[in-house]
N, C-alpha and C. Protein backbone atom coordinates (compact mmCIF):
# COMPACT_ATOMS: atom_id res chain seq x y z
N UNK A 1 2.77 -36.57 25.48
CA UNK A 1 4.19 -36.32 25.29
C UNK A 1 5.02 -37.26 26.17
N UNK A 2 4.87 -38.69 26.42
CA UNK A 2 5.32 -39.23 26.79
C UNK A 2 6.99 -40.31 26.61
N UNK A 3 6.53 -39.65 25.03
CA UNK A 3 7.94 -40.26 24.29
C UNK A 3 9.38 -39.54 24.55
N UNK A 4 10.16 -40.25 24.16
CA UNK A 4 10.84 -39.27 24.89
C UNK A 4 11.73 -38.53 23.95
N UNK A 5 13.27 -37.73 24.15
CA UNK A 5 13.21 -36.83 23.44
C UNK A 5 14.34 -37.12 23.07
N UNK A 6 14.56 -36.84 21.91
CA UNK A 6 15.82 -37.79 21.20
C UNK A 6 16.56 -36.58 19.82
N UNK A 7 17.91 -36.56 20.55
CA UNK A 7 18.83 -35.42 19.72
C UNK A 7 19.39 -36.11 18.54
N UNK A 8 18.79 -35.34 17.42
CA UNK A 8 19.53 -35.52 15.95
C UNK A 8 20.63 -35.65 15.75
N UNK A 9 20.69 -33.76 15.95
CA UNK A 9 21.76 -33.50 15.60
C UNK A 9 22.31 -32.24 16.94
N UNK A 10 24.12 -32.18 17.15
CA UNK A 10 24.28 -30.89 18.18
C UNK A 10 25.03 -29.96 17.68
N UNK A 11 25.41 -28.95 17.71
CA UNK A 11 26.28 -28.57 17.35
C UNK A 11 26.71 -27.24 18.26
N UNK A 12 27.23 -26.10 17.77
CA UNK A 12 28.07 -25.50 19.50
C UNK A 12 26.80 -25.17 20.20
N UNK A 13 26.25 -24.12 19.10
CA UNK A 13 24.96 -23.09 19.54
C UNK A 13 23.49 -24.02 19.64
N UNK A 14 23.15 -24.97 18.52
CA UNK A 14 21.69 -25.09 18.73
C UNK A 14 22.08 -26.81 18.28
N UNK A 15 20.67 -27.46 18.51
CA UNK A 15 20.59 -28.91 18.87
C UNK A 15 19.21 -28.80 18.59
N UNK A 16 19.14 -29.84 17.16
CA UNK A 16 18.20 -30.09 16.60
C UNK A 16 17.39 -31.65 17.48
N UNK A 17 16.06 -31.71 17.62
CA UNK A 17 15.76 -32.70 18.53
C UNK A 17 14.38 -33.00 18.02
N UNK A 18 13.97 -34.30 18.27
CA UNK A 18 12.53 -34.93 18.04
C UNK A 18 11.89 -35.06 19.65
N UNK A 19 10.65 -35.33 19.22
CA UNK A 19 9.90 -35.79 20.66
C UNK A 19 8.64 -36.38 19.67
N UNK A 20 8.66 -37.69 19.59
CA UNK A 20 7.70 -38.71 18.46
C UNK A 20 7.38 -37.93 17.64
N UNK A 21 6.32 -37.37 16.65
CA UNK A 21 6.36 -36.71 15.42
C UNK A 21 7.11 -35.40 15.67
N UNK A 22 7.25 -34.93 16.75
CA UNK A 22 7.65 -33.14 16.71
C UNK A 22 8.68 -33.46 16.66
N UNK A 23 9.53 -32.22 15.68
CA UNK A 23 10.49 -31.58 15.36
C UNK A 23 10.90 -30.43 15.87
N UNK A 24 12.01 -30.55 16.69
CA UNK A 24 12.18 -28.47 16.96
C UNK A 24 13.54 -28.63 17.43
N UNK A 25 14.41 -27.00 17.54
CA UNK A 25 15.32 -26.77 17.57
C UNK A 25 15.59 -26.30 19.51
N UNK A 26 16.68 -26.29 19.95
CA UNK A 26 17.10 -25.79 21.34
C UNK A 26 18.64 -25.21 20.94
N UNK A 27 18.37 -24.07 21.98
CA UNK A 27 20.10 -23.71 21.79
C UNK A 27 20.74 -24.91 22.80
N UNK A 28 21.90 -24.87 22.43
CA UNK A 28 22.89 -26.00 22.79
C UNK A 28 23.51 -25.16 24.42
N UNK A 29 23.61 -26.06 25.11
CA UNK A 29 24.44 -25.86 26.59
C UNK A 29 23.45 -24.94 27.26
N UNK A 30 22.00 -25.03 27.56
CA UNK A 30 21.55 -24.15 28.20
C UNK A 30 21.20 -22.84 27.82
N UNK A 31 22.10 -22.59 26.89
CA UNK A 31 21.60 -21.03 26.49
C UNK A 31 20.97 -20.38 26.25
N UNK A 32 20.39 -18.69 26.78
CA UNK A 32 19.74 -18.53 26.42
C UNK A 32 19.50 -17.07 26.04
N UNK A 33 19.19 -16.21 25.37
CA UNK A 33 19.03 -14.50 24.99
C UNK A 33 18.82 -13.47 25.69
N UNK A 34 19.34 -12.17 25.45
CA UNK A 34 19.45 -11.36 25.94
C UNK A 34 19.15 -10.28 24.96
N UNK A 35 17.39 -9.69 25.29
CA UNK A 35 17.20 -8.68 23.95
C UNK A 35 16.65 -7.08 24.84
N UNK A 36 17.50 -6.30 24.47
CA UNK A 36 17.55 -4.94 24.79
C UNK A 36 16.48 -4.10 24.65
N UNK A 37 16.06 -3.57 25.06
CA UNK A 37 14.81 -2.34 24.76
C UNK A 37 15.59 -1.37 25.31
N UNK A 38 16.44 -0.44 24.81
CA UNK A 38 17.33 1.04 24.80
C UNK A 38 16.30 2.46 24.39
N UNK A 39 15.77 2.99 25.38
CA UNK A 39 15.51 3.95 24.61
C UNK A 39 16.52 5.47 25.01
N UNK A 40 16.50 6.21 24.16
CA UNK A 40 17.52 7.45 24.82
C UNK A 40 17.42 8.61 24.32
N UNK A 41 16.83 9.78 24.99
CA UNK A 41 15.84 10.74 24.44
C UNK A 41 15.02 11.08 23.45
N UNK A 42 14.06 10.16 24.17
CA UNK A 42 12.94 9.84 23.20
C UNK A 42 13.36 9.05 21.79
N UNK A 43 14.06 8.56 21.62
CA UNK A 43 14.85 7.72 20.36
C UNK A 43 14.86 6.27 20.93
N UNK A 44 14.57 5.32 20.02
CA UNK A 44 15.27 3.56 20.49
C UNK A 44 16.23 3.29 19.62
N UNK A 45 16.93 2.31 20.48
CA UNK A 45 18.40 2.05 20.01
C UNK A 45 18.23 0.94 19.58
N UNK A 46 18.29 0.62 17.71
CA UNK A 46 18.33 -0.72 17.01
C UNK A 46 19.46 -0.61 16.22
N UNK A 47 19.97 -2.23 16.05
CA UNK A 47 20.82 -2.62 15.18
C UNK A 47 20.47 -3.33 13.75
N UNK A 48 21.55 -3.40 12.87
CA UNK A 48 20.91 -3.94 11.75
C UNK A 48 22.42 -4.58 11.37
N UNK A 49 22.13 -5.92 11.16
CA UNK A 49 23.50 -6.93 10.36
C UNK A 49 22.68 -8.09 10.05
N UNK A 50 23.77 -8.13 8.86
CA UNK A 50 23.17 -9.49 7.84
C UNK A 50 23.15 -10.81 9.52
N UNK A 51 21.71 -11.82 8.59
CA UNK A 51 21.32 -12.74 8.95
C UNK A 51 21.81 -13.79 7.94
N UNK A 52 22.51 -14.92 8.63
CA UNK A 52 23.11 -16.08 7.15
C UNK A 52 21.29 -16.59 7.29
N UNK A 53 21.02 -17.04 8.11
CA UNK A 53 19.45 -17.39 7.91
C UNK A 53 18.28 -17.34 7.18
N UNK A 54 18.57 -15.58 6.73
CA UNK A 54 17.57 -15.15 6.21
C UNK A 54 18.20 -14.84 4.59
N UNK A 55 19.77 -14.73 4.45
CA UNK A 55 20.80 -13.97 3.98
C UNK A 55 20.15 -12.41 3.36
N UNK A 56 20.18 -11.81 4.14
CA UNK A 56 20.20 -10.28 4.25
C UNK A 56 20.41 -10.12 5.82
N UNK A 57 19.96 -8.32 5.57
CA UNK A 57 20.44 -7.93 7.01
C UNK A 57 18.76 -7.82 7.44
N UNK A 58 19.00 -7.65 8.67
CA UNK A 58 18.09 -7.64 9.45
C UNK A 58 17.92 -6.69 10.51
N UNK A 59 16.82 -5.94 11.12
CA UNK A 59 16.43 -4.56 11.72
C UNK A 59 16.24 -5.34 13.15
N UNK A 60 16.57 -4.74 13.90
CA UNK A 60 16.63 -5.67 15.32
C UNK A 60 16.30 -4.70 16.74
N UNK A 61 16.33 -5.33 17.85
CA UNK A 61 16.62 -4.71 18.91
C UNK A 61 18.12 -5.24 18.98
N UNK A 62 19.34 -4.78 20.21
CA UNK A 62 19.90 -5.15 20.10
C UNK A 62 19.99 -6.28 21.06
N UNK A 63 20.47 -7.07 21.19
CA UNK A 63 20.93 -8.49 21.87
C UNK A 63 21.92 -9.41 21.67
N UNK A 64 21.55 -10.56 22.42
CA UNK A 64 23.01 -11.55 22.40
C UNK A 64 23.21 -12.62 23.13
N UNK A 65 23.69 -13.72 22.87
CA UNK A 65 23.74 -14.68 23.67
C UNK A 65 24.52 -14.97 25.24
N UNK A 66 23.36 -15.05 26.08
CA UNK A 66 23.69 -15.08 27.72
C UNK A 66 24.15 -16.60 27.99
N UNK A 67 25.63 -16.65 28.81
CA UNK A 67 26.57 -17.74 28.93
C UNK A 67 27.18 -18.25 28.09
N UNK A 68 27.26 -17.89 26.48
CA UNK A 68 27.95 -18.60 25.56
C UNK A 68 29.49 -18.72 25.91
N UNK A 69 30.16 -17.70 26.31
CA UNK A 69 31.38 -17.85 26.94
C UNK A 69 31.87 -18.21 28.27
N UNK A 70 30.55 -17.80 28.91
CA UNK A 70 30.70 -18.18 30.45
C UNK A 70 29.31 -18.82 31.04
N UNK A 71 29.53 -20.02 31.34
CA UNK A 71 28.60 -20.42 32.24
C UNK A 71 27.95 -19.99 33.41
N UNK A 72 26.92 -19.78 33.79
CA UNK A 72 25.83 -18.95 34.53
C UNK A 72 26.17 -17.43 34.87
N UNK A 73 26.30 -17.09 33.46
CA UNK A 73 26.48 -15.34 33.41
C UNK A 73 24.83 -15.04 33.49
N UNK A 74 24.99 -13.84 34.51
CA UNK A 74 23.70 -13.57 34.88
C UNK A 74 22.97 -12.54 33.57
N UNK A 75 21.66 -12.54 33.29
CA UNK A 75 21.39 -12.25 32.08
C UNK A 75 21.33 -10.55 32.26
N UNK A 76 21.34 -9.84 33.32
CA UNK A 76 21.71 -8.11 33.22
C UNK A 76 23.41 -7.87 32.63
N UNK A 77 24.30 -8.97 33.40
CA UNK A 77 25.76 -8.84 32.65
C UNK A 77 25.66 -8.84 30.95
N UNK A 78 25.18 -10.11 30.98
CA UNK A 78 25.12 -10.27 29.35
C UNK A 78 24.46 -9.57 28.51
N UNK A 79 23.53 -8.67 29.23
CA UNK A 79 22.77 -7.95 28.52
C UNK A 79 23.60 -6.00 28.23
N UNK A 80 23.78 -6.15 29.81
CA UNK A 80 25.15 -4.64 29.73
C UNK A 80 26.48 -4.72 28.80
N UNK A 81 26.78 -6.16 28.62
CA UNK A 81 27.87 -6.11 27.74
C UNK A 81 27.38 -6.15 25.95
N UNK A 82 26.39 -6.84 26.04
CA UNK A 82 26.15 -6.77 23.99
C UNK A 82 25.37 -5.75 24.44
N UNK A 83 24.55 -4.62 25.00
CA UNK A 83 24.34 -3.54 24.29
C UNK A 83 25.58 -2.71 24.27
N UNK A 84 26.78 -2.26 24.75
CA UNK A 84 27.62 -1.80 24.66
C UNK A 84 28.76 -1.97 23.98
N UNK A 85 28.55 -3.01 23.63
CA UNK A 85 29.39 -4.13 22.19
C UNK A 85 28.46 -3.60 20.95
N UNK A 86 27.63 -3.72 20.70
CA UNK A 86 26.39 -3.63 19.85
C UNK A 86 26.89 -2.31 19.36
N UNK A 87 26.21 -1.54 20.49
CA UNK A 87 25.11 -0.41 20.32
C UNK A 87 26.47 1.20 20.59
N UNK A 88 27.78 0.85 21.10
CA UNK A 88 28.05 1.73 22.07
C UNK A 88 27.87 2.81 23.00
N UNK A 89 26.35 1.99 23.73
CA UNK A 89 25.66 3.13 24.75
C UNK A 89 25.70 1.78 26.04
N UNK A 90 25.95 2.34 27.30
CA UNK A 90 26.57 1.54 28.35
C UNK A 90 25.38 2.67 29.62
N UNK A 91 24.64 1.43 29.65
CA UNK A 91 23.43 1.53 30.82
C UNK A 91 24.11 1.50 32.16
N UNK A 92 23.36 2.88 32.90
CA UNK A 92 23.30 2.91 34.26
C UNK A 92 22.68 1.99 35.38
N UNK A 93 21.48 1.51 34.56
CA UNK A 93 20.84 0.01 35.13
C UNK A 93 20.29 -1.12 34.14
N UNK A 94 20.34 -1.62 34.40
CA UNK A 94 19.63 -2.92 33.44
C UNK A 94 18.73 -3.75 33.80
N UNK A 95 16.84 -3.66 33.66
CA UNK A 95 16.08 -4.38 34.42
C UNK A 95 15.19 -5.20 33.44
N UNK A 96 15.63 -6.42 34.30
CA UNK A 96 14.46 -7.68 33.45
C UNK A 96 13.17 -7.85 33.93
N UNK A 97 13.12 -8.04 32.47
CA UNK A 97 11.39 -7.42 32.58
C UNK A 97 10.61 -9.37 32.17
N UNK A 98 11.88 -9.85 32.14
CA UNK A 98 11.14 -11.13 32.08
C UNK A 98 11.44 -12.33 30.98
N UNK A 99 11.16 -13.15 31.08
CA UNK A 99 11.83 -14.60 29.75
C UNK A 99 10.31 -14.79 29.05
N UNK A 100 10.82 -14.84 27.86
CA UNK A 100 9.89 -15.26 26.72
C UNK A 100 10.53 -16.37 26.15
N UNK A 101 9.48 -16.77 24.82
CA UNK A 101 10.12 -18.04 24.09
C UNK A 101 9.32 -17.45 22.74
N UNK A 102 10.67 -17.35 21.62
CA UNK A 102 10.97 -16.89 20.55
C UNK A 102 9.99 -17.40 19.65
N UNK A 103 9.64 -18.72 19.26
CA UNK A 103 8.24 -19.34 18.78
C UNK A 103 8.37 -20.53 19.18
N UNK A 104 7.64 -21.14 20.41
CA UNK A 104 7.39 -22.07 20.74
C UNK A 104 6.97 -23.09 19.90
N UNK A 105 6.23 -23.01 18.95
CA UNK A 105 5.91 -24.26 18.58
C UNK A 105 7.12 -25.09 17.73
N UNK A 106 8.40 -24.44 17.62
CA UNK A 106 9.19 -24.96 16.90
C UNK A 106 10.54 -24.93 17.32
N UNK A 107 10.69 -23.87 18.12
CA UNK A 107 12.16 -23.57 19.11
C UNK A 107 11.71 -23.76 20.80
N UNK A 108 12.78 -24.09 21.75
CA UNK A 108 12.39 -23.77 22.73
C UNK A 108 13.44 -22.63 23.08
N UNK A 109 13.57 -21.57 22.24
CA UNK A 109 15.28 -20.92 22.67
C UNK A 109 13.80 -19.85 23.45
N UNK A 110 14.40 -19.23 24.82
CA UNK A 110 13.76 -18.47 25.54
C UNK A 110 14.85 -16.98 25.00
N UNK A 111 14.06 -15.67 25.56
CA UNK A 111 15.11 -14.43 25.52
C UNK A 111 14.55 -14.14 26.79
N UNK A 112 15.10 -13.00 27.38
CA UNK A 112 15.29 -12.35 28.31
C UNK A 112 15.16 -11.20 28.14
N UNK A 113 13.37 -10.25 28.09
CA UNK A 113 13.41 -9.24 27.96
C UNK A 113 14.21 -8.24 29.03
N UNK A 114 14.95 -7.38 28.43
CA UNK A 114 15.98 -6.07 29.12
C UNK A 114 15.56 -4.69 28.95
N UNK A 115 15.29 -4.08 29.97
CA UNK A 115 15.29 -2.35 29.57
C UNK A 115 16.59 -1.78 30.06
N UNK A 116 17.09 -0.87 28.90
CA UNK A 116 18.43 -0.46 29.47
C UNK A 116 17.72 0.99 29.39
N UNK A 117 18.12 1.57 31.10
CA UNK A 117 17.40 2.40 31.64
C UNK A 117 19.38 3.60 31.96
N UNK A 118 18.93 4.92 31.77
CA UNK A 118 19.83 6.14 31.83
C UNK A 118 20.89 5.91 30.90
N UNK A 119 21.05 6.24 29.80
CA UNK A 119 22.10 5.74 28.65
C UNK A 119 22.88 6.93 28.06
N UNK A 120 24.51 6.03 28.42
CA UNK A 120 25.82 7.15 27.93
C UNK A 120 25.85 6.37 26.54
N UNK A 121 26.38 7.32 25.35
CA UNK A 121 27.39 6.90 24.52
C UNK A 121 28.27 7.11 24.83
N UNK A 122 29.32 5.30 25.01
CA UNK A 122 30.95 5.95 24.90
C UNK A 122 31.89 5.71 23.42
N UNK A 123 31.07 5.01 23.06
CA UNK A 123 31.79 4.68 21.38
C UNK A 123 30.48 4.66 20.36
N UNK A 124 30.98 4.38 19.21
CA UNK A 124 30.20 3.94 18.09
C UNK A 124 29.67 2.75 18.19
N UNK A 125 29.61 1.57 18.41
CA UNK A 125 29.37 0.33 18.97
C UNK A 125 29.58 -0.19 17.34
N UNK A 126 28.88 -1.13 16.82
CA UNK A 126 29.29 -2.07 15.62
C UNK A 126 29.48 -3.50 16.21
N UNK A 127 29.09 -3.94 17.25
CA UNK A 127 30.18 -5.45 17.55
C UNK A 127 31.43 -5.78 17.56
N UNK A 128 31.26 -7.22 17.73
CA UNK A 128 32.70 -7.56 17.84
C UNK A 128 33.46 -7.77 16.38
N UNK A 129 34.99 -7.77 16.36
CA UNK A 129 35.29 -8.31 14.61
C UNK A 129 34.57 -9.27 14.44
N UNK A 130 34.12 -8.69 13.19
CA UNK A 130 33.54 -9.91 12.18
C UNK A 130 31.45 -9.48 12.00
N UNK A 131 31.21 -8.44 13.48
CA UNK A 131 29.63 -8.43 13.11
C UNK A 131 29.12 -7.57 12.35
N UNK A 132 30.21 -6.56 11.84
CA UNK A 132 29.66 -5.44 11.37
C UNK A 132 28.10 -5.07 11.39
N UNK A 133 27.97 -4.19 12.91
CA UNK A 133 26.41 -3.90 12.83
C UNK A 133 26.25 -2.12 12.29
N UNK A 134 25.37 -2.08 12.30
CA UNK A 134 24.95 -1.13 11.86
C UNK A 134 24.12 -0.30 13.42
N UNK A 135 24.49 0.60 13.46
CA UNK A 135 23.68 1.11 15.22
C UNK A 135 22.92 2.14 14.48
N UNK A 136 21.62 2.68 14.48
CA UNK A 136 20.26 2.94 14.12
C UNK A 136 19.63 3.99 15.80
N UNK A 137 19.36 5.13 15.64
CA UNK A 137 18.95 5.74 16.93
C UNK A 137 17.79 6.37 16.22
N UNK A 138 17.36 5.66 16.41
CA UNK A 138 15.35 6.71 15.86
C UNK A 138 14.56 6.90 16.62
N UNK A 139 14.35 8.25 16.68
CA UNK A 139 13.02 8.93 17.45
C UNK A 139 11.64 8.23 16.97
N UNK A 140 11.34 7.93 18.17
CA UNK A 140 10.28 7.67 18.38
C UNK A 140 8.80 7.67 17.33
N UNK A 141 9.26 8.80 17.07
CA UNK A 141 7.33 9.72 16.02
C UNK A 141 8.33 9.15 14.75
N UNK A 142 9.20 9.30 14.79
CA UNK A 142 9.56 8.10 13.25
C UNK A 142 9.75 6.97 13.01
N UNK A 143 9.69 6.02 13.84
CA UNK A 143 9.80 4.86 13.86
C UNK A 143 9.00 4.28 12.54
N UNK A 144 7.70 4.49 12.45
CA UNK A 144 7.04 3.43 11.41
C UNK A 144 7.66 3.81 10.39
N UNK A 145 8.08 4.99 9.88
CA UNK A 145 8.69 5.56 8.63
C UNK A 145 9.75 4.65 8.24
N UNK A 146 10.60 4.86 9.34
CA UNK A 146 12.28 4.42 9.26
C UNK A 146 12.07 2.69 8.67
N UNK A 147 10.96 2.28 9.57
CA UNK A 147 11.02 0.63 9.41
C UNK A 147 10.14 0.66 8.14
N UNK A 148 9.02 0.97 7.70
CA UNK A 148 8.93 0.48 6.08
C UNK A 148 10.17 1.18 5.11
N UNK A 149 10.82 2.09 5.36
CA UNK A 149 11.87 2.75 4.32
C UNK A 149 13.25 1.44 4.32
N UNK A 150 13.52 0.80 5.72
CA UNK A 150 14.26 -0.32 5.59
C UNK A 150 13.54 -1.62 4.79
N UNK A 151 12.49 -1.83 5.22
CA UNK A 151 11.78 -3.07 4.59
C UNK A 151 11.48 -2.56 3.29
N UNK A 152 11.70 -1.43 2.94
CA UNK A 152 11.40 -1.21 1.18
C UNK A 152 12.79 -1.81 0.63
N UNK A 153 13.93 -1.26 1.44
CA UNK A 153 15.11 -1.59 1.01
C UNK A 153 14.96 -3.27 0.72
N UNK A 154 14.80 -3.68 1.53
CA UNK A 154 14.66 -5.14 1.39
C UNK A 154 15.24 -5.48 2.46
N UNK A 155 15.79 -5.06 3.78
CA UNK A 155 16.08 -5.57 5.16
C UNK A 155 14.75 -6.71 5.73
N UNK A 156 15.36 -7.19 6.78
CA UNK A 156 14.34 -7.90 7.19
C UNK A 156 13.94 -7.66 8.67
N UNK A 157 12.60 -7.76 9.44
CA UNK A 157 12.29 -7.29 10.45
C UNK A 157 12.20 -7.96 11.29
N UNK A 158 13.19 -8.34 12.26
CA UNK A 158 13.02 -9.00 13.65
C UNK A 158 11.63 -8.88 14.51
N UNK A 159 10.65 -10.02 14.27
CA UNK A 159 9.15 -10.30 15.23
C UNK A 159 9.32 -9.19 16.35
N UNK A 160 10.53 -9.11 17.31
CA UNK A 160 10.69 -8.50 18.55
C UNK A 160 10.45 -6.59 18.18
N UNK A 161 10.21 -6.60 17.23
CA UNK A 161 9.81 -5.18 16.98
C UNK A 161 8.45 -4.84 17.03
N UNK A 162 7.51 -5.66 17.40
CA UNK A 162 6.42 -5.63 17.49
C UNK A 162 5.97 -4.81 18.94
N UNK A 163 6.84 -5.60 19.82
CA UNK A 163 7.48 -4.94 20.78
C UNK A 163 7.11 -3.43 20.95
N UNK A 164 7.57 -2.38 19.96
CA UNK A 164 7.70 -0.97 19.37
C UNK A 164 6.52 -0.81 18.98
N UNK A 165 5.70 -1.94 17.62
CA UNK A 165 4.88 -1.00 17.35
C UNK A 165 3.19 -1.02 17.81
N UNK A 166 3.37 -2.66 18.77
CA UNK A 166 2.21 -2.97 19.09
C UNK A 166 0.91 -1.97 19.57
N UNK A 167 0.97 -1.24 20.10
CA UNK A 167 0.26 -0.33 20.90
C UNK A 167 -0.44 0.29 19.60
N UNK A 168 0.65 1.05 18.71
CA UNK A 168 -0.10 1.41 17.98
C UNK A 168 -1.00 0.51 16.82
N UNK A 169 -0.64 -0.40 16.71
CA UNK A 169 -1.33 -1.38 16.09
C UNK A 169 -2.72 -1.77 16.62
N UNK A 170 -2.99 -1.90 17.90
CA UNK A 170 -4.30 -1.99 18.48
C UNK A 170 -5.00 -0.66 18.16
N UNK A 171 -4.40 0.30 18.01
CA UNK A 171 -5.51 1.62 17.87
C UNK A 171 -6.56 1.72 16.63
């Protein structure tokens, strides 16, 4: 990998880039994710809004982009504010549990796993104008149900849910 690395294309959020045959994408200005693991009596807290990407909606944890508005916003801020934007449940603590990378072999966008730990509802949450989300609180012992009854619908399933069902998947 000695060649060096040469930008296509930029644009606000992501920056398409080569490095001699490889192809892959970076978010633009540093940025980087902020993805929630909410759980709140015995229930986890997911969102669901259309993806232009995928064009449908999509079953998610909730999250959001850390520094897009502000430069070196620390990733528990950014993470306390889109679950409470999101989700309208506003954590007593917020602990990172650590940075991943979304699929390496083709992005380098990292997230920032979050547990939002003692959780109030103070609103309905939905996002900001324009995200119309959908806020989703499912117990636990229903989870697999809820997620093939969405994927029957034809929603689509955010990888980071694996997250949820891994454990039982090894059994």
């Amino acid at each position: 990998m000695n060649e060096p690395e040469e930008i296509v294309w930029q644009g606000r959020f992501i920056t398409a880039k080569t490095r001699g045959k490889w192809e892959y994408v970076s978010r633009s200005r540093g940025i980087s994710a902020a993805v929630i693991l909410a759980v709140h009596d015995g229930a986890v807290v997911l969102v669901e809004q259309f993806r232009v990407p995928l064009g449908r909606t999509c079953l998610e944890l909730p999250a959001g982009l850390i520094g897009d508005d502000m430069h070196g916003e620390a990733p528990e801020l950014a993470a306390a504010r889109e679950l409470e934007e999101e989700t309208g449940f506003r954590a007593e603590r917020i602990e990172n549990l650590g940075e991943f990378y979304s699929s390496p072999g083709m992005v380098s966008e990292s997230f920032h796993l979050m547990r939002a730990h003692r959780l109030e509802r103070v609103h309905d949450g939905g996002g900001v104008e324009g995200e119309n989300i959908t806020v989703h609180v499912v117990p636990l012992t229903e989870l697999d149900a809820f997620i093939a009854s969405k994927r029957a619908e034809g929603c689509g399933m955010d990888v980071k849910l694996l997250l949820l069902l891994g454990a039982r998947m090894l059994g």
